[in-house]
PDB file of N, CA and C in Angstrom:
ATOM      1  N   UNK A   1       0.854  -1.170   0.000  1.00  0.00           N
ATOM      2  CA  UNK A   1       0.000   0.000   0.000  1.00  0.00           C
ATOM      3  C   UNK A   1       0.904   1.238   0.000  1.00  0.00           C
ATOM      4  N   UNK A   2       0.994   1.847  -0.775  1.00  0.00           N
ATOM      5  CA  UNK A   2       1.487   3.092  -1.376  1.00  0.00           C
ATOM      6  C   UNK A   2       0.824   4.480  -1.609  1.00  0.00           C
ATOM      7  N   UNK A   3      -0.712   4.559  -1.777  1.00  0.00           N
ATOM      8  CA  UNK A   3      -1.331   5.611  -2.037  1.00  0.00           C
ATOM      9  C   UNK A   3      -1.682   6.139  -0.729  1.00  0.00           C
ATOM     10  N   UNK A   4      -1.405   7.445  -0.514  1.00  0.00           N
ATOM     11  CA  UNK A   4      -1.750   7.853   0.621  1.00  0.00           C
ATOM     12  C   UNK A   4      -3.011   8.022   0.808  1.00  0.00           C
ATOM     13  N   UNK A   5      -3.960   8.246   0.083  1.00  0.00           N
ATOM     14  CA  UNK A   5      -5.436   8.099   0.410  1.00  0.00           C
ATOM     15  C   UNK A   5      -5.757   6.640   0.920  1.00  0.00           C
ATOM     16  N   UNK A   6      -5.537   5.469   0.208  1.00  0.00           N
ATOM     17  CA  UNK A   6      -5.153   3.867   0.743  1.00  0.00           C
ATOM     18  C   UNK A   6      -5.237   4.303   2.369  1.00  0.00           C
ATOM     19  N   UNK A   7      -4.053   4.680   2.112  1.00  0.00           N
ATOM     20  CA  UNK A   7      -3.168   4.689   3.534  1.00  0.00           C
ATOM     21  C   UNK A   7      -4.218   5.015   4.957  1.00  0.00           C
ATOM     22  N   UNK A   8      -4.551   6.393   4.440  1.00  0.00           N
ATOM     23  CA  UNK A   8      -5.298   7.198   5.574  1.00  0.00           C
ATOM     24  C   UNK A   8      -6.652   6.234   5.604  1.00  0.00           C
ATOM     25  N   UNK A   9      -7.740   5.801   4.884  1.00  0.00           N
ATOM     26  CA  UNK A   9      -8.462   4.943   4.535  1.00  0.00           C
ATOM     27  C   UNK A   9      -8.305   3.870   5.286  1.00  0.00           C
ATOM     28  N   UNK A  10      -7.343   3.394   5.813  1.00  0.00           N
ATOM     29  CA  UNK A  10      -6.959   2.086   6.425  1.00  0.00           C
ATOM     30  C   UNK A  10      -6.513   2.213   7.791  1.00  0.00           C
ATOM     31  N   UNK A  11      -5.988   3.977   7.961  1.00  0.00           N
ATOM     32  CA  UNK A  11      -6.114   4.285   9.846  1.00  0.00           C
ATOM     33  C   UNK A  11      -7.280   4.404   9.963  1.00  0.00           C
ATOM     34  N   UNK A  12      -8.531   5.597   9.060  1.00  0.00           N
ATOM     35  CA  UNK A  12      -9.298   5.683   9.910  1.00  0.00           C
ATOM     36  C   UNK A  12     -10.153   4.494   9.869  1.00  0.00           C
ATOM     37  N   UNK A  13     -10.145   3.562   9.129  1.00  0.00           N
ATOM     38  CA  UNK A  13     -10.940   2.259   9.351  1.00  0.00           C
ATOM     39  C   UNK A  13     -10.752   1.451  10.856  1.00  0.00           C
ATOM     40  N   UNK A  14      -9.652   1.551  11.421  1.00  0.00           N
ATOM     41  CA  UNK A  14      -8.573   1.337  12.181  1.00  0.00           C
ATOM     42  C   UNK A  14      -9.261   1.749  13.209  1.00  0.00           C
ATOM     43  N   UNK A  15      -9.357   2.839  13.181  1.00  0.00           N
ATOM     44  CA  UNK A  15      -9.929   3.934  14.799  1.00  0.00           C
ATOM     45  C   UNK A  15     -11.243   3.789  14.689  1.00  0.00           C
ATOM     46  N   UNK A  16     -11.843   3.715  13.647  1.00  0.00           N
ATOM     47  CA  UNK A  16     -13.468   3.132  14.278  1.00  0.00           C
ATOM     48  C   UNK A  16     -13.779   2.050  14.939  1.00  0.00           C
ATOM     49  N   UNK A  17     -12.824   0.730  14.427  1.00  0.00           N
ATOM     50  CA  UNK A  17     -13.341  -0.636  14.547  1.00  0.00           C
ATOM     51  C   UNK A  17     -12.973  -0.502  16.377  1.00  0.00           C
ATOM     52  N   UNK A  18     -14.208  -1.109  16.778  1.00  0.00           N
ATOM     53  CA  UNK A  18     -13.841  -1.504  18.198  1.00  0.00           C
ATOM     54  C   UNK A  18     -13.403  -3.153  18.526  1.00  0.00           C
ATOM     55  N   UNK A  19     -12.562  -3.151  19.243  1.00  0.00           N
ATOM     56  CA  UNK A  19     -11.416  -2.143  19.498  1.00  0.00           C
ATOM     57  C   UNK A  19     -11.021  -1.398  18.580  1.00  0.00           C
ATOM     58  N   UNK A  20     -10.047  -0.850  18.700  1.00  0.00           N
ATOM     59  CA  UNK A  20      -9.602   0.010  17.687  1.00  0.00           C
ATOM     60  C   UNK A  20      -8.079  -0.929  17.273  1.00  0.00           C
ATOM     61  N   UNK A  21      -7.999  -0.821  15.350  1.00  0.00           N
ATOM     62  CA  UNK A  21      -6.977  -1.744  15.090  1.00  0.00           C
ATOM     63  C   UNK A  21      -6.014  -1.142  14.734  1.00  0.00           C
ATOM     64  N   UNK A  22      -4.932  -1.498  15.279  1.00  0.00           N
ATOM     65  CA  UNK A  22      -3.610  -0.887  14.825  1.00  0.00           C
ATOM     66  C   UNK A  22      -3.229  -1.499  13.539  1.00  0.00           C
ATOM     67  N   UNK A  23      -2.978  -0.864  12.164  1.00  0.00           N
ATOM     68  CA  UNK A  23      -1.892  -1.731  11.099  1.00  0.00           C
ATOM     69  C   UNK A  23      -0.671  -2.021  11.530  1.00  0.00           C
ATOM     70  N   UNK A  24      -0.891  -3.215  10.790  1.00  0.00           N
ATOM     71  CA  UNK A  24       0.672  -3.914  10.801  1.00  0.00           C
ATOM     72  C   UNK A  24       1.501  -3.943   9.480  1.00  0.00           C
ATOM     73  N   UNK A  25       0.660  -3.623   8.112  1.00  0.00           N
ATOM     74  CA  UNK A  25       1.645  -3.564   6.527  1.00  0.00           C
ATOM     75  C   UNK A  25       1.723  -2.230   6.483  1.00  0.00           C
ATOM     76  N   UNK A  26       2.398  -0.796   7.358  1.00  0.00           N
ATOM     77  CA  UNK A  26       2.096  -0.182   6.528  1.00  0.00           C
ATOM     78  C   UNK A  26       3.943  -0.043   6.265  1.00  0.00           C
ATOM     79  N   UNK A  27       3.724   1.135   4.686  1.00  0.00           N
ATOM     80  CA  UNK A  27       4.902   0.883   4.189  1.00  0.00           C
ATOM     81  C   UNK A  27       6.194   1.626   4.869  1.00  0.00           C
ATOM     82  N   UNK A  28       7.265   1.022   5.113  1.00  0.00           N
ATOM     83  CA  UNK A  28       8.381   1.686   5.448  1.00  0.00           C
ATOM     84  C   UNK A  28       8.853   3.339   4.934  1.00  0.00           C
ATOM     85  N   UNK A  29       7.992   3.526   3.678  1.00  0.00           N
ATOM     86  CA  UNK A  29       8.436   5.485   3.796  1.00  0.00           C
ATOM     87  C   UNK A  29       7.851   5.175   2.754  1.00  0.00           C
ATOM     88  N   UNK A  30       6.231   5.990   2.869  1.00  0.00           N
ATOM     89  CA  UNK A  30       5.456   6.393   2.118  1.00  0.00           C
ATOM     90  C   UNK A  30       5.575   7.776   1.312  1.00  0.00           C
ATOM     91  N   UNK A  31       6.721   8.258   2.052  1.00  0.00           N
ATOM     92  CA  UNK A  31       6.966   9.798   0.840  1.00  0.00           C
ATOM     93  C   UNK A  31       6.077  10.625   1.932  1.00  0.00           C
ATOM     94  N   UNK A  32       6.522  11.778   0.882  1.00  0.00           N
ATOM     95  CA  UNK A  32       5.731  13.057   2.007  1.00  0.00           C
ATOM     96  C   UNK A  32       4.252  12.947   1.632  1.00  0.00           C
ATOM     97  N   UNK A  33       3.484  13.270   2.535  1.00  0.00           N
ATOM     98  CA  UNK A  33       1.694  13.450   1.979  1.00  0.00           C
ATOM     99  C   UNK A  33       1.571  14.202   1.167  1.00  0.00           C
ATOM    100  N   UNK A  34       0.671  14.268   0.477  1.00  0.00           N
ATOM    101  CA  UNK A  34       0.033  15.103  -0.709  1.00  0.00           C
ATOM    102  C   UNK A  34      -0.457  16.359  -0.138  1.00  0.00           C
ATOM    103  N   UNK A  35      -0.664  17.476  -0.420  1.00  0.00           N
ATOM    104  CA  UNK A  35      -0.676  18.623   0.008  1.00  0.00           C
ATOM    105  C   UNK A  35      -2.393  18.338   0.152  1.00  0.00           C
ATOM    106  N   UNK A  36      -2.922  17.884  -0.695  1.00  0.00           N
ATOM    107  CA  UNK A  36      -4.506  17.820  -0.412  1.00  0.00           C
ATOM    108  C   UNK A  36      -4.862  16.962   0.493  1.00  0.00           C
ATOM    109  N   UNK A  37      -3.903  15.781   0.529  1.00  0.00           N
ATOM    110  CA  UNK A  37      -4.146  15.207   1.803  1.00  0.00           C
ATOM    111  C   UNK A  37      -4.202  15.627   3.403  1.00  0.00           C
ATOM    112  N   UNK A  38      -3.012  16.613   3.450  1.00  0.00           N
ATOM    113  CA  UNK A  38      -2.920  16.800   4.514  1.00  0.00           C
ATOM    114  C   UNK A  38      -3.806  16.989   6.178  1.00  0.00           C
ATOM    115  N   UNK A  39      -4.710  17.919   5.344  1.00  0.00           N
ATOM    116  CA  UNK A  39      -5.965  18.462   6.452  1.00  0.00           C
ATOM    117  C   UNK A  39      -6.424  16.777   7.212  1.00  0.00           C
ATOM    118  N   UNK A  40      -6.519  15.841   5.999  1.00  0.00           N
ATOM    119  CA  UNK A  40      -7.385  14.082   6.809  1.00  0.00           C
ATOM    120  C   UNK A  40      -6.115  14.296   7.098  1.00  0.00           C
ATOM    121  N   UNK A  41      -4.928  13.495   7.105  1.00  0.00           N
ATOM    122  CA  UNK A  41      -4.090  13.331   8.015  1.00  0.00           C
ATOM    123  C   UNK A  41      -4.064  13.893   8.595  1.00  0.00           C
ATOM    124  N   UNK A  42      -3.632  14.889   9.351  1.00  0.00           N
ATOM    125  CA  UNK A  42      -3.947  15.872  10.172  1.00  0.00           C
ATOM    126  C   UNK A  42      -4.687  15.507  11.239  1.00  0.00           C
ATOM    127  N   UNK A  43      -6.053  15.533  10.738  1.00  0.00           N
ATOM    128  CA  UNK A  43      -7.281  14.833  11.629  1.00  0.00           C
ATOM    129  C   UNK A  43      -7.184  13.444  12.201  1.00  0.00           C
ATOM    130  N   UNK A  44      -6.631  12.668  11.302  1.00  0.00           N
ATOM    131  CA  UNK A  44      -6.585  11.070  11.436  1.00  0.00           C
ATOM    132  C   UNK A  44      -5.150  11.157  12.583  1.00  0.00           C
ATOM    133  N   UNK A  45      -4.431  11.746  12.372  1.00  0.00           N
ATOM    134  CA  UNK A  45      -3.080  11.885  13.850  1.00  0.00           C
ATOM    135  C   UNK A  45      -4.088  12.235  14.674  1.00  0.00           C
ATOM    136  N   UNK A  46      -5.123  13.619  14.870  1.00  0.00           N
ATOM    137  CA  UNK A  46      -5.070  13.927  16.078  1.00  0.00           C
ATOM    138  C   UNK A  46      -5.699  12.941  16.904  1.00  0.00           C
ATOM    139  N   UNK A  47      -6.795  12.390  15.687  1.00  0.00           N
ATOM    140  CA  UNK A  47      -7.811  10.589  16.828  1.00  0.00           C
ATOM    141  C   UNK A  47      -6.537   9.724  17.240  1.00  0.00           C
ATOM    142  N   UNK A  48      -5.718   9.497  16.631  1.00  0.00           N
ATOM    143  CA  UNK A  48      -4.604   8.434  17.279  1.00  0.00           C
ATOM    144  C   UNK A  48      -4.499   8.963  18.383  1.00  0.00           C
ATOM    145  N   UNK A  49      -3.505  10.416  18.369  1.00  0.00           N
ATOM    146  CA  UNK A  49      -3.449  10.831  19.534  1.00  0.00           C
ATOM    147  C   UNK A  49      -4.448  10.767  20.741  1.00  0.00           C
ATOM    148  N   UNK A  50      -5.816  10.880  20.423  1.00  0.00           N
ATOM    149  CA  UNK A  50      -6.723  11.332  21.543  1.00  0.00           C
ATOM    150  C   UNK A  50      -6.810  10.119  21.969  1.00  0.00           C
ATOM    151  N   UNK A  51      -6.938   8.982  21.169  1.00  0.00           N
ATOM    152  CA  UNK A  51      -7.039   7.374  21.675  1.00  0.00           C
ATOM    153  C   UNK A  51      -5.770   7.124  22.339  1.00  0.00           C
ATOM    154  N   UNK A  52      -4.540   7.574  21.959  1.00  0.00           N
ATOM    155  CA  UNK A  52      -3.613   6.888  22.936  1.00  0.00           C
ATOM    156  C   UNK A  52      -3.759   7.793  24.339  1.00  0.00           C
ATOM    157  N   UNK A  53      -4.265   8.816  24.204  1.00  0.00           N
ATOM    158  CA  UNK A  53      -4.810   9.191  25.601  1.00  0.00           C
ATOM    159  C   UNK A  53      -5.774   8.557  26.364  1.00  0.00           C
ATOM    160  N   UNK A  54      -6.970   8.314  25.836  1.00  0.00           N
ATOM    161  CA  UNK A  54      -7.872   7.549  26.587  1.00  0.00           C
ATOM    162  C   UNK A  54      -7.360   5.926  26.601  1.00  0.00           C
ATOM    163  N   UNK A  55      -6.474   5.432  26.005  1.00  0.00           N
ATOM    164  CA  UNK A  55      -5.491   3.986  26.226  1.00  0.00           C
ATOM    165  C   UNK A  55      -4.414   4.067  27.479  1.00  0.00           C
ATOM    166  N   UNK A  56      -3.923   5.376  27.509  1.00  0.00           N
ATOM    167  CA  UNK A  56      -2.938   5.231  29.009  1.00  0.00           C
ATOM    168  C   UNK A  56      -3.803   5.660  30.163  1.00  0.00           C
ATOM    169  N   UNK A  57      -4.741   6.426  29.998  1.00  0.00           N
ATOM    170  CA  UNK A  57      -5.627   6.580  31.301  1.00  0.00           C
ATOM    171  C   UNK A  57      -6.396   5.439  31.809  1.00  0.00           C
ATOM    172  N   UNK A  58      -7.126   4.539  30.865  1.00  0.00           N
ATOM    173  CA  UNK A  58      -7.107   2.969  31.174  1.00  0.00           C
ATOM    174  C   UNK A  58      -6.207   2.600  31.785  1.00  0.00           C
ATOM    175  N   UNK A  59      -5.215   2.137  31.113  1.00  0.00           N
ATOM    176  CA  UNK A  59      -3.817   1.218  31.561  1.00  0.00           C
ATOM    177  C   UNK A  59      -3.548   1.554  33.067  1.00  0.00           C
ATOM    178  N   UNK A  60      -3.880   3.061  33.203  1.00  0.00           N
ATOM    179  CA  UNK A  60      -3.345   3.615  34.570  1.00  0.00           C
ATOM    180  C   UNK A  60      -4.411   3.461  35.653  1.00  0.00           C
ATOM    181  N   UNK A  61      -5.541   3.208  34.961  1.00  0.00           N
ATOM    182  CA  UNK A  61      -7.027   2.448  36.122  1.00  0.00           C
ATOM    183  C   UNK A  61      -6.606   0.928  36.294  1.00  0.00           C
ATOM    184  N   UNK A  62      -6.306   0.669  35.449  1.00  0.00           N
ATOM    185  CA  UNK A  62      -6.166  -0.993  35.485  1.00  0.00           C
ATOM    186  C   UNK A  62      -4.677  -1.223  36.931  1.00  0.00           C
ATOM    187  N   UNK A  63      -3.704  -0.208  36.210  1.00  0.00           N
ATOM    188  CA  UNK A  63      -2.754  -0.457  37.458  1.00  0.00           C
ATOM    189  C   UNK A  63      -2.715  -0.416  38.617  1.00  0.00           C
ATOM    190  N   UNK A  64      -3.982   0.575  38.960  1.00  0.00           N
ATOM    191  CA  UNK A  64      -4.010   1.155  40.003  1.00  0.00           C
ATOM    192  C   UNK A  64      -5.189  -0.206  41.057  1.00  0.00           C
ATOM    193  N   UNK A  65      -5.766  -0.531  40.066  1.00  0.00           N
ATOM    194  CA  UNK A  65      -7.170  -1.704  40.663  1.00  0.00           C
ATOM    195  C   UNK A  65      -5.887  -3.177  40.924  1.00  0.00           C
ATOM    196  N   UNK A  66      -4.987  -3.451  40.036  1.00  0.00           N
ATOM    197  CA  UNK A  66      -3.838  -4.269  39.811  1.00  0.00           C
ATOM    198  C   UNK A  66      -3.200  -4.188  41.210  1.00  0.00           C
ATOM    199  N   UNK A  67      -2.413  -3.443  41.601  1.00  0.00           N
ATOM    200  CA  UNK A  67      -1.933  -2.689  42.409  1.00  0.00           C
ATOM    201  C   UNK A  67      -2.701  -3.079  44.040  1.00  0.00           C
ATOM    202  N   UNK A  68      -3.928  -2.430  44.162  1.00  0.00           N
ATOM    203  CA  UNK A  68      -5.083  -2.293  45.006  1.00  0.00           C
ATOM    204  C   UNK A  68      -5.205  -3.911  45.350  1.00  0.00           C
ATOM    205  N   UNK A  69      -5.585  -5.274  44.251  1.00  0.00           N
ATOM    206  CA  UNK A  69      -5.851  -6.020  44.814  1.00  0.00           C
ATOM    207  C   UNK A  69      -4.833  -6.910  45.038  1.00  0.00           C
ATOM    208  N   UNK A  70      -3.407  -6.649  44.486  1.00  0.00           N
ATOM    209  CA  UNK A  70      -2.771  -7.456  44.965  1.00  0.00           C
ATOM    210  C   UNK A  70      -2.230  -7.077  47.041  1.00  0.00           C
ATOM    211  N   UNK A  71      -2.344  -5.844  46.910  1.00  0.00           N
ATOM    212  CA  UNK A  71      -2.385  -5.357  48.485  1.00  0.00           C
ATOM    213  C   UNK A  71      -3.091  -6.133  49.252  1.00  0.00           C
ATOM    214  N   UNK A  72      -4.534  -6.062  48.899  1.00  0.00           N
ATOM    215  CA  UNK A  72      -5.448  -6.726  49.642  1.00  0.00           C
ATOM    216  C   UNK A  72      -5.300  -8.209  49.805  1.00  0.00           C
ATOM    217  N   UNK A  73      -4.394  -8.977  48.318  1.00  0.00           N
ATOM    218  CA  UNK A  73      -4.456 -10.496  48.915  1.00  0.00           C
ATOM    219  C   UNK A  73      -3.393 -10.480  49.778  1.00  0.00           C
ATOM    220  N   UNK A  74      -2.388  -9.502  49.791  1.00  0.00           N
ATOM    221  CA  UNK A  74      -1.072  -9.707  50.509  1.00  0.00           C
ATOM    222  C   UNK A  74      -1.575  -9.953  51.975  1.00  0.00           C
ATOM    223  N   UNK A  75      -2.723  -8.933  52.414  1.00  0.00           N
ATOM    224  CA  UNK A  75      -3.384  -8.428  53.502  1.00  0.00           C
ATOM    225  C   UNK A  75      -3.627  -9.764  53.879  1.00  0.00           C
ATOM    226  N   UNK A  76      -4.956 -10.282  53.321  1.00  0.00           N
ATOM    227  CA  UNK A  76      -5.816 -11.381  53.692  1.00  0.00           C
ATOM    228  C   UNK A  76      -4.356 -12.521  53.696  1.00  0.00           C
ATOM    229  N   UNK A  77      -3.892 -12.805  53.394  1.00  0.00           N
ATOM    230  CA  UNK A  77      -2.544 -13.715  53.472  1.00  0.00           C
ATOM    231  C   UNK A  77      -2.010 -13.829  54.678  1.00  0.00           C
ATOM    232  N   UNK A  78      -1.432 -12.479  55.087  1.00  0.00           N
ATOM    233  CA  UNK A  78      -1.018 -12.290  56.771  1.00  0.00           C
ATOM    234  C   UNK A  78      -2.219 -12.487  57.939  1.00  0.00           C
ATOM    235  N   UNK A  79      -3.476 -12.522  57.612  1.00  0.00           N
ATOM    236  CA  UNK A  79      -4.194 -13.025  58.454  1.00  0.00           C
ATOM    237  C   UNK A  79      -4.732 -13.693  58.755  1.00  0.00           C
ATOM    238  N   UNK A  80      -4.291 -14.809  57.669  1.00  0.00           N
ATOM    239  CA  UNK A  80      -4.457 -16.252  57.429  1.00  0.00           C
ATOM    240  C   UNK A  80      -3.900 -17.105  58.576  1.00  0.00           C
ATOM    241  N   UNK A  81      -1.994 -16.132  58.604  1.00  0.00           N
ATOM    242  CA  UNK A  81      -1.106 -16.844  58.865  1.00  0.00           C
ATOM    243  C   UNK A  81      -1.089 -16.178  60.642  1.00  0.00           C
ATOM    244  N   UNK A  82      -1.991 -15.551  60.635  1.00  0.00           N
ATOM    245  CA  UNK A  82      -2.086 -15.337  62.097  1.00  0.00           C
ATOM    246  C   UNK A  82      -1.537 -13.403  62.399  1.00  0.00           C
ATOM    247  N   UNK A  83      -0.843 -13.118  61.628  1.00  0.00           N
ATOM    248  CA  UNK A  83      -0.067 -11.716  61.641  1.00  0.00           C
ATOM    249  C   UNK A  83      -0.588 -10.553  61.572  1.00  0.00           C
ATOM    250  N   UNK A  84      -0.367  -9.766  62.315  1.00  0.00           N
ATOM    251  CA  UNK A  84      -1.070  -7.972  62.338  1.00  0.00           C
ATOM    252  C   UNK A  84      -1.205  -7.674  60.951  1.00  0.00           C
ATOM    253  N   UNK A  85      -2.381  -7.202  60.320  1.00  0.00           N
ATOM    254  CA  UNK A  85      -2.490  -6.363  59.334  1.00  0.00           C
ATOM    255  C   UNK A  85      -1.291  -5.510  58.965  1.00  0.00           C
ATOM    256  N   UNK A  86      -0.896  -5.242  57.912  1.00  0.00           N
ATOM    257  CA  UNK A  86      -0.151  -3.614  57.737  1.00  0.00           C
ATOM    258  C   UNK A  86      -1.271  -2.978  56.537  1.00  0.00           C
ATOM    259  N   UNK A  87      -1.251  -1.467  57.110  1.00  0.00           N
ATOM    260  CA  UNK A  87      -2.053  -0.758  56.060  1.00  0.00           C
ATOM    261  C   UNK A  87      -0.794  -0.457  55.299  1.00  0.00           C
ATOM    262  N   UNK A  88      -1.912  -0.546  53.965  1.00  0.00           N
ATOM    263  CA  UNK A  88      -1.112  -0.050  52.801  1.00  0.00           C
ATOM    264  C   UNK A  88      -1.851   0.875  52.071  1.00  0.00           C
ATOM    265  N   UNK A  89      -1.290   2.033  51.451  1.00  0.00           N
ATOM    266  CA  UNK A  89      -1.881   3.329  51.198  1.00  0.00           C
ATOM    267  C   UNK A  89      -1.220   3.158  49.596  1.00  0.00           C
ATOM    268  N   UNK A  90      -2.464   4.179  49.048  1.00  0.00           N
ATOM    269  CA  UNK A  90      -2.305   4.433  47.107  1.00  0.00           C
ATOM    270  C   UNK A  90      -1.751   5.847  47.755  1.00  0.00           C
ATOM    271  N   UNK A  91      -0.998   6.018  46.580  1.00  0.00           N
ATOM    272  CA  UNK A  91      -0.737   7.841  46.411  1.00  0.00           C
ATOM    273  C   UNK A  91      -1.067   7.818  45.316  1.00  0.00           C
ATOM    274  N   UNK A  92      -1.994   8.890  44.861  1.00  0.00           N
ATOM    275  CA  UNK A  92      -2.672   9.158  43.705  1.00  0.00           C
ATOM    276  C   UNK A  92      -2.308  10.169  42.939  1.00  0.00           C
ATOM    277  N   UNK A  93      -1.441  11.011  43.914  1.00  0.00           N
ATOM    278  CA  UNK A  93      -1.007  12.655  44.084  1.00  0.00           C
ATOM    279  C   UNK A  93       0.223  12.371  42.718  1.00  0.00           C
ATOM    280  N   UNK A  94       0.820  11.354  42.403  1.00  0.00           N
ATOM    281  CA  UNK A  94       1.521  11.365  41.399  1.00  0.00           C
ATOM    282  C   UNK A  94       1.212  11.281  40.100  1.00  0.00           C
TER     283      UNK A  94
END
């Protein structure tokens, strides 16, 4: 795939499909965009962008719930085995 209309055609197909699909053929140096192209590309970067935003703010809920319950089995573990609780605290502030 070589034509940059192709091209763009096949991200934004990409960013609709849910999930959303990343390509895997695209070509190693497609040349500069077409001047008429530009404005969709343009647009089609900024949805990548906004999706890899709403993709690390996930990732960073998931870590944080990740995180959270492995505390809690650590917890329930020590009081299995007979041992004082320790609290364990999130900092969120980072």
């Amino acid at each position: 795939m070589t034509d940059w209309a192709a091209l763009i055609d096949e991200i934004e197909d990409g960013l609709e499909s849910s999930p959303p699909v990343l390509l895997d053929d695209l070509p190693p140096d497609p040349g500069p965009v077409p001047p008429a192209l530009v404005p969709r590309a343009a647009r089609a970067l900024q949805r990548m962008v906004d999706l890899q935003a709403v993709l690390e703010g996930q990732q960073a809920e998931i870590a944080d719930q990740l995180s959270a319950l492995s505390a809690a089995r650590a917890a329930r573990s020590r009081q299995r085995d007979g041992a004082k609780p320790v609290p364990h605290f999130l900092d969120h502030r980072a």
